[in-house]
Protein backbone atom coordinates (compact mmCIF):
# COMPACT_ATOMS: atom_id res chain seq x y z
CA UNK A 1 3.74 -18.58 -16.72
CA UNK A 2 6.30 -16.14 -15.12
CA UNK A 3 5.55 -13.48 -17.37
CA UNK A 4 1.63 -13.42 -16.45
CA UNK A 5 2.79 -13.61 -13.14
CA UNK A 6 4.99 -10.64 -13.70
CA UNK A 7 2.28 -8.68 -16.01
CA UNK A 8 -0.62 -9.24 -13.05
CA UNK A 9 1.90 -8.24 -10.06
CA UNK A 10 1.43 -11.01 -8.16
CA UNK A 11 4.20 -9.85 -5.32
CA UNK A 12 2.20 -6.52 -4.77
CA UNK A 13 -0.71 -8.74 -3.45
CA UNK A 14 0.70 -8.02 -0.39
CA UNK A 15 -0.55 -4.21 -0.41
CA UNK A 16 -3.66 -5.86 0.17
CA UNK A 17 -3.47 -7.01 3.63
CA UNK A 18 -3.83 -3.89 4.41
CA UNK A 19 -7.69 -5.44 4.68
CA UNK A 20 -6.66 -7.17 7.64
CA UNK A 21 -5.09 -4.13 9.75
CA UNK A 22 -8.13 -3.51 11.08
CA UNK A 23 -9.10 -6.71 12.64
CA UNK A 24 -5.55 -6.77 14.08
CA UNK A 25 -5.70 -3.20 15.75
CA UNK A 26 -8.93 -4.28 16.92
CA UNK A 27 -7.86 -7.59 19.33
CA UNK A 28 -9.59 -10.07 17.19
CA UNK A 29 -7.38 -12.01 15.97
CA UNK A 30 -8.43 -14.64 17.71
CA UNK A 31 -11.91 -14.41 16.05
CA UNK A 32 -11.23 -16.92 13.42
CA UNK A 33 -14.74 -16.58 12.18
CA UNK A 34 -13.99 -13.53 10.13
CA UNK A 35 -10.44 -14.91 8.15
CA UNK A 36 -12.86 -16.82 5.39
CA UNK A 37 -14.11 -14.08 4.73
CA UNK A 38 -11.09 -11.85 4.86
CA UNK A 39 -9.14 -14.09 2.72
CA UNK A 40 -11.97 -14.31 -0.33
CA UNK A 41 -12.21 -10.29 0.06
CA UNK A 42 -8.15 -10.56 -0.12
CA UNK A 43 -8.44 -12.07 -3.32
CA UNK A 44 -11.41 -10.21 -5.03
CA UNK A 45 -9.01 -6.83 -3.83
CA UNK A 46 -5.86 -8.27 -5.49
CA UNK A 47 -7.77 -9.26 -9.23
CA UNK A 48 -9.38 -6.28 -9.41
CA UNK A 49 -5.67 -4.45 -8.58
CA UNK A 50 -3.96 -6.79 -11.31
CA UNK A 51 -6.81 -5.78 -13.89
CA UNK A 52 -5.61 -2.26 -13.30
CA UNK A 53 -1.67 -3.19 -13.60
CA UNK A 54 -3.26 -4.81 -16.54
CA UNK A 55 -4.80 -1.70 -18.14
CA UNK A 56 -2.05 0.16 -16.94
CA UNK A 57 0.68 -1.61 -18.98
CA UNK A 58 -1.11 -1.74 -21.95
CA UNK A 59 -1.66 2.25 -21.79
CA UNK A 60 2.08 2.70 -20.96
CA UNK A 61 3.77 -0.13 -23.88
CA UNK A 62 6.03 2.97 -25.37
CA UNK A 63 6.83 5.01 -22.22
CA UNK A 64 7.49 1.73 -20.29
CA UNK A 65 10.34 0.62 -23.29
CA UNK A 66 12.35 4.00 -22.02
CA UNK A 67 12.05 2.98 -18.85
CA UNK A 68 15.27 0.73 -17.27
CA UNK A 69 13.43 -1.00 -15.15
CA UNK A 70 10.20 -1.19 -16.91
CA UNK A 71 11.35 -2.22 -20.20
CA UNK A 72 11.18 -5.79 -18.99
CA UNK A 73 8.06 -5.89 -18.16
CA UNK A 74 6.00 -8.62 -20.24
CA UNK A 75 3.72 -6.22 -22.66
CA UNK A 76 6.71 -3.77 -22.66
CA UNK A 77 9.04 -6.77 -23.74
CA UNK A 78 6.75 -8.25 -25.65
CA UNK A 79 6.55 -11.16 -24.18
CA UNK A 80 2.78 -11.26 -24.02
CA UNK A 81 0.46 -10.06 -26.65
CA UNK A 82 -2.05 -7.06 -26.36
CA UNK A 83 -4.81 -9.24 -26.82
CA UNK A 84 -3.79 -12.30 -24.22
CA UNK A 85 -3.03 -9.94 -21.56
CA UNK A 86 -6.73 -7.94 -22.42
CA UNK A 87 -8.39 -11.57 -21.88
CA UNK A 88 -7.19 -11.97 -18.76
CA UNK A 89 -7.65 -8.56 -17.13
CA UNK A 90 -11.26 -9.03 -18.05
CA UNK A 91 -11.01 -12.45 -16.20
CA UNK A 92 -9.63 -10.85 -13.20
CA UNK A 93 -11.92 -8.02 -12.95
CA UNK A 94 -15.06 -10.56 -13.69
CA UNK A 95 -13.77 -12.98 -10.77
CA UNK A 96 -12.90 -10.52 -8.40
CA UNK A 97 -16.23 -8.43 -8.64
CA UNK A 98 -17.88 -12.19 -8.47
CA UNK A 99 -15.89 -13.07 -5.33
CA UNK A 100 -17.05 -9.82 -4.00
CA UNK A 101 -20.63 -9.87 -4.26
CA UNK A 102 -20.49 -13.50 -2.69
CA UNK A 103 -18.60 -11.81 0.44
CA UNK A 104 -20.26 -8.27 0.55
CA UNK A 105 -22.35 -6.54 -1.33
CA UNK A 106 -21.34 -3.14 0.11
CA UNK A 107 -17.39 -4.00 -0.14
CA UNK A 108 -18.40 -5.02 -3.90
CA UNK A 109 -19.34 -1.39 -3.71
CA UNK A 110 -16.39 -0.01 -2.35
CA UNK A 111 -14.01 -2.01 -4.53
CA UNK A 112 -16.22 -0.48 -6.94
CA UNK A 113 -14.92 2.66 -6.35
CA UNK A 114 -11.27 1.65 -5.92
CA UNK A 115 -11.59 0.40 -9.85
CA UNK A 116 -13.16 3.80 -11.10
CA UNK A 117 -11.08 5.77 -9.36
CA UNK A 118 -7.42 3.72 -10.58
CA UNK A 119 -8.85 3.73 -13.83
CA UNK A 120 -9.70 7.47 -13.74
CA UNK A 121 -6.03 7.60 -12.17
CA UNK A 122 -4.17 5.37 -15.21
CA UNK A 123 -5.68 7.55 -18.14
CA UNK A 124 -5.57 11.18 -16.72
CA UNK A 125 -5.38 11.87 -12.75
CA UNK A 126 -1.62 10.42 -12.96
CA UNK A 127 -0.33 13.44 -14.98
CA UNK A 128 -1.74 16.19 -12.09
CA UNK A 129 0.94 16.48 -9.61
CA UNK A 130 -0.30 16.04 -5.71
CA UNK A 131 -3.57 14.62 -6.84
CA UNK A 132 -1.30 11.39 -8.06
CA UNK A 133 -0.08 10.87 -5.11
CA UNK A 134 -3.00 11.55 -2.97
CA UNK A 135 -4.92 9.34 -4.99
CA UNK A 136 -2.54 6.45 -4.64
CA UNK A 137 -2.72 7.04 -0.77
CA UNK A 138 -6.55 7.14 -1.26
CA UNK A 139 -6.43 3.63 -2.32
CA UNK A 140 -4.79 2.46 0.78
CA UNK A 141 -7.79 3.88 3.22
CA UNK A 142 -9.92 2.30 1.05
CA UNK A 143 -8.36 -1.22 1.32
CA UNK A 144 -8.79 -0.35 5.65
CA UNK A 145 -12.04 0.61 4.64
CA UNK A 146 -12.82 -2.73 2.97
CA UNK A 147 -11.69 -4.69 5.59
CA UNK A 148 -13.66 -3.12 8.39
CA UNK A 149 -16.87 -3.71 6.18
CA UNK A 150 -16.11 -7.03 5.78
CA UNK A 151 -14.92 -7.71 9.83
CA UNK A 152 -18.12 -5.12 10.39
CA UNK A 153 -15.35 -3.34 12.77
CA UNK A 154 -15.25 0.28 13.67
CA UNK A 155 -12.51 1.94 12.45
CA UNK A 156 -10.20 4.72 14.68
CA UNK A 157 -10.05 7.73 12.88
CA UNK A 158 -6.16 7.57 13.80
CA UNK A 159 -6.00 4.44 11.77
CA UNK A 160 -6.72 5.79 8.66
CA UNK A 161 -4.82 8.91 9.44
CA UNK A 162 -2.19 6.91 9.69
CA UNK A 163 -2.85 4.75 6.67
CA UNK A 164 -3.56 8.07 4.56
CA UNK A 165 -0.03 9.31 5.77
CA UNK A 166 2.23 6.41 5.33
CA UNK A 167 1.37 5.97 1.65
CA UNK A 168 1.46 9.39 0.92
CA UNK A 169 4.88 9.19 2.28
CA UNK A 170 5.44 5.73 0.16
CA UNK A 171 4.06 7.90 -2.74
CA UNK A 172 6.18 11.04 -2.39
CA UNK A 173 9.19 8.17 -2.30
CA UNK A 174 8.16 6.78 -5.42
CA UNK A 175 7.96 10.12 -7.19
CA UNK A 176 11.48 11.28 -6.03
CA UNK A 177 13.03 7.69 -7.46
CA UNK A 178 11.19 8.69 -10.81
CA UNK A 179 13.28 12.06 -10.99
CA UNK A 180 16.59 10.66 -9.57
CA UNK A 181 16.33 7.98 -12.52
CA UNK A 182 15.11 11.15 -15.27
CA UNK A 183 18.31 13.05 -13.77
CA UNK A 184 20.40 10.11 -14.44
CA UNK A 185 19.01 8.83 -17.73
CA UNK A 186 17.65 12.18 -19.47
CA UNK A 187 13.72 10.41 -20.12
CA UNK A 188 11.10 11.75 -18.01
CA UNK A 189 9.57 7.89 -16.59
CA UNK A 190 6.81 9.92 -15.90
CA UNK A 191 5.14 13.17 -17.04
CA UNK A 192 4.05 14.27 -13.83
CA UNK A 193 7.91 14.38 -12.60
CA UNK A 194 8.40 18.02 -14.36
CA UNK A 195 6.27 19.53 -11.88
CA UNK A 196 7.97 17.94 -8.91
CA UNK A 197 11.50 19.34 -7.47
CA UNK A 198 14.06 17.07 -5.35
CA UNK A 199 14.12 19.73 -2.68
CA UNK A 200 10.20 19.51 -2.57
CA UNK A 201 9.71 15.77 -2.36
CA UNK A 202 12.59 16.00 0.02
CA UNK A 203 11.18 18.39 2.48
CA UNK A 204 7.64 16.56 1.33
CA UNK A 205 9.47 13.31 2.82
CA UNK A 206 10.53 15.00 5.81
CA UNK A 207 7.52 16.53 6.88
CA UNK A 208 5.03 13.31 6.04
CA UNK A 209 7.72 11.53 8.57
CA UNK A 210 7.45 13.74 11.45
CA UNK A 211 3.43 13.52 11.28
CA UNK A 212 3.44 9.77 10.85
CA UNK A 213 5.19 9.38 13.92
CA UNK A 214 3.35 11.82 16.02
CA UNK A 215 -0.05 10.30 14.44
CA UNK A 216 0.84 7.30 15.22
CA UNK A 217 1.94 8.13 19.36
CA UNK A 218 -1.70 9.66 19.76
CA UNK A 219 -2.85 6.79 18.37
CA UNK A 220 -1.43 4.54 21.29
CA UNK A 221 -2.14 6.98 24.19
CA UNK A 222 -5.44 8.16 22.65
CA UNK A 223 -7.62 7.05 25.29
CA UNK A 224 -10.51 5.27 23.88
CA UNK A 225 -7.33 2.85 22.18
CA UNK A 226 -5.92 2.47 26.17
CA UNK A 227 -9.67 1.46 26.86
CA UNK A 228 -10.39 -0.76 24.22
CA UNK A 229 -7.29 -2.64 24.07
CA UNK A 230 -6.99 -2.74 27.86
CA UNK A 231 -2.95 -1.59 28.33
CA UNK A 232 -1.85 1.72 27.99
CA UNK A 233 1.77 0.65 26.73
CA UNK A 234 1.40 0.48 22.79
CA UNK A 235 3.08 3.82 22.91
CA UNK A 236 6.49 1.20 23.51
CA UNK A 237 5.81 -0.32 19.91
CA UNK A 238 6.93 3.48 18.93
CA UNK A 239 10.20 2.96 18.62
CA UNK A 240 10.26 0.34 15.78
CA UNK A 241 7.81 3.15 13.73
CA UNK A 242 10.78 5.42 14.26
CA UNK A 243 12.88 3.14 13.26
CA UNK A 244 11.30 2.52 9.84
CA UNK A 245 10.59 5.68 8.83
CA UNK A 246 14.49 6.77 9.70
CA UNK A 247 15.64 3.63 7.29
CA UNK A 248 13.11 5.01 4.69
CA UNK A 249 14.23 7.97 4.43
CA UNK A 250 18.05 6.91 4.64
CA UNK A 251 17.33 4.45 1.84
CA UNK A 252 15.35 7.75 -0.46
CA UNK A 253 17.81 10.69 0.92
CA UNK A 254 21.09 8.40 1.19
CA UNK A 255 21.08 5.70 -1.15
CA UNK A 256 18.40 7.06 -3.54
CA UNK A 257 17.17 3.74 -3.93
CA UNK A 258 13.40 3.69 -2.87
CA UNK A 259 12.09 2.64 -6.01
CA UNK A 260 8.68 0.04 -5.60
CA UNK A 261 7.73 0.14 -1.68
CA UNK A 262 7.02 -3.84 -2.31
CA UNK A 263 10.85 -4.11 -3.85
CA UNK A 264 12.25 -2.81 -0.79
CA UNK A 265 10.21 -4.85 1.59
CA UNK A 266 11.65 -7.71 0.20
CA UNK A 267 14.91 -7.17 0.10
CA UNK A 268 15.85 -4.56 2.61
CA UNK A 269 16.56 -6.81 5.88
CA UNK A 270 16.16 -3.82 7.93
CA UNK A 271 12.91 -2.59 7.29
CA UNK A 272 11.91 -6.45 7.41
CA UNK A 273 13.33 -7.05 11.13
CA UNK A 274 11.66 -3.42 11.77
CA UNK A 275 7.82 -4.41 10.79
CA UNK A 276 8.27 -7.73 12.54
CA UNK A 277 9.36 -6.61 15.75
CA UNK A 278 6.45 -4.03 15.66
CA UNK A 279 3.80 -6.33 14.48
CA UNK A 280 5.30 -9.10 17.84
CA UNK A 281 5.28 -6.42 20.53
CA UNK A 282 2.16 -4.90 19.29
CA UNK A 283 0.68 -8.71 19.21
CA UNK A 284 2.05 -9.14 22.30
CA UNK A 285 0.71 -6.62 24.48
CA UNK A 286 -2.91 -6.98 22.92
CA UNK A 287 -2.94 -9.93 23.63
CA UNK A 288 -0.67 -11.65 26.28
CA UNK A 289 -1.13 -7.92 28.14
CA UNK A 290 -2.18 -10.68 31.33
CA UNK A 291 1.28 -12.04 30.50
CA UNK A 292 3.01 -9.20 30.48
CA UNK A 293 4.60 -7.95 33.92
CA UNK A 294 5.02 -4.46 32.75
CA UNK A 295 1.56 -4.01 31.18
């Protein structure tokens, strides 16, 4: 049971509430009436994402065996059969496009697109370097995207600026953990690593930093935000988006241990404390701003 847990990526369901960001930057939480819906759309996402894991492992069975890390992974290990973990991609894809229809017809659409495009992206688009990562990033506006269908919210442009931004810089991470581990173990873990550079993803890193941060301040002192959320003090909530970004890149530039974004979130205590204490203030002055002396 652990190893089709492992195979489908269970743990990197939690990319997927990115569906819910926008219902939380919009101050409706507390419109329970959406979160069936939310949650059903949360699981059609993450069985069409495991189908593509799926597909993806059975592509990569040789490459992954070179890998250190990946060689332990259940079709790589051979702990699952071709055929057994073909069955139950196609079960995944059939019950999340089902779930889907039943929530949305338009976000069945959408997550539509997210499949075509990962699935153009696991047998070609991953070997053309910056397209790879753009289109992982790609796949993150789209999850935004699906949730504001589903919500029927209006999404801020800055919001998936933002979104875009972060997991390009997640992306460029990823990338510059695949070259430290070629460097160190002579086997490229990816093909698209000879056409990327230390110094590049580095100053890549850098750069995708700076912007998230200042994206994110006009974000909280773009006006129609201050009208619609009714405080002008989410700029304060700044200071913990610093604060992750500047661990990131220690971790990546430092340590040179980014590896899997989900990895780290679980076991880097920092970043952890970090997107708690931003997701509480932010929470907070949405909406106890009445509560709040200083908003």
């Amino acid at each position: 049971m652990l190893d089709y847990i492992s195979l489908i990526r269970v743990k990197h369901w939690v990319k997927n509430l990115f569906l819910f960001l926008p219902v939380f930057f919009s101050g409706g939480l507390d419109h329970f009436e959406v979160f069936g819906e939310l949650i059903l759309a949360f699981f059609a996402f993450s069985f069409v994402a495991s189908t593509i894991y799926v597909i993806n492992d059975y592509k990569d069975i040789e490459a992954d065996q070179l890998h250190p890390k990946k060689k332990t992974r259940p079709l790589a290990s051979g702990a699952i059969s071709k055929k057994h973990a073909l069955l139950l991609g196609a079960v995944l894809l059939l019950s999340g496009f089902s779930i889907a229809s039943a929530v949305n017809v338009k976000f069945m659409f959408v997550l539509g697109i997210y499949f075509t495009l990962n699935l153009a992206y696991t047998f070609k688009l991953k070997t053309v370097s910056i397209l790879d990562i753009i289109i992982v990033a790609i796949g993150f506006v789209i999850r935004i995207k699906s949730g504001a269908i589903v919500t029927n919210i209006a999404l801020s442009h800055w919001i998936i600026i933002m979104v875009f931004l972060l997991a390009l810089f997640i992306a460029v991470a990823k990338r510059r953990d695949d070259l430290v581990i070629k460097k160190a173990s002579g086997e490229d873990m990816r093909k698209v690593t000879k056409n990327y550079s230390l110094d590049f993803l580095n100053v890549g890193m850098s750069l995708l930093a700076g912007v998230i941060f200042v994206a994110y301040l006009m974000y909280t002192l773009s006006p129609d935000v201050v009208a619609r959320m009714g405080t002008y003090r989410l700029f304060y909530t700044s200071v913990f988006v610093l604060a992750g970004l500047l661990r990131y890149l220690q971790i990546a530039l430092v340590e040179n241990d980014t590896g899997s974004p989900t990895e780290l979130l679980f076991k880097d205590r920092f970043i952890q404390s970090v997107i708690l204490l931003w997701g509480l203030s932010f929470y907070l002055l949405i909406y106890f701003k009445d509560l709040i002396l200083f908003s």
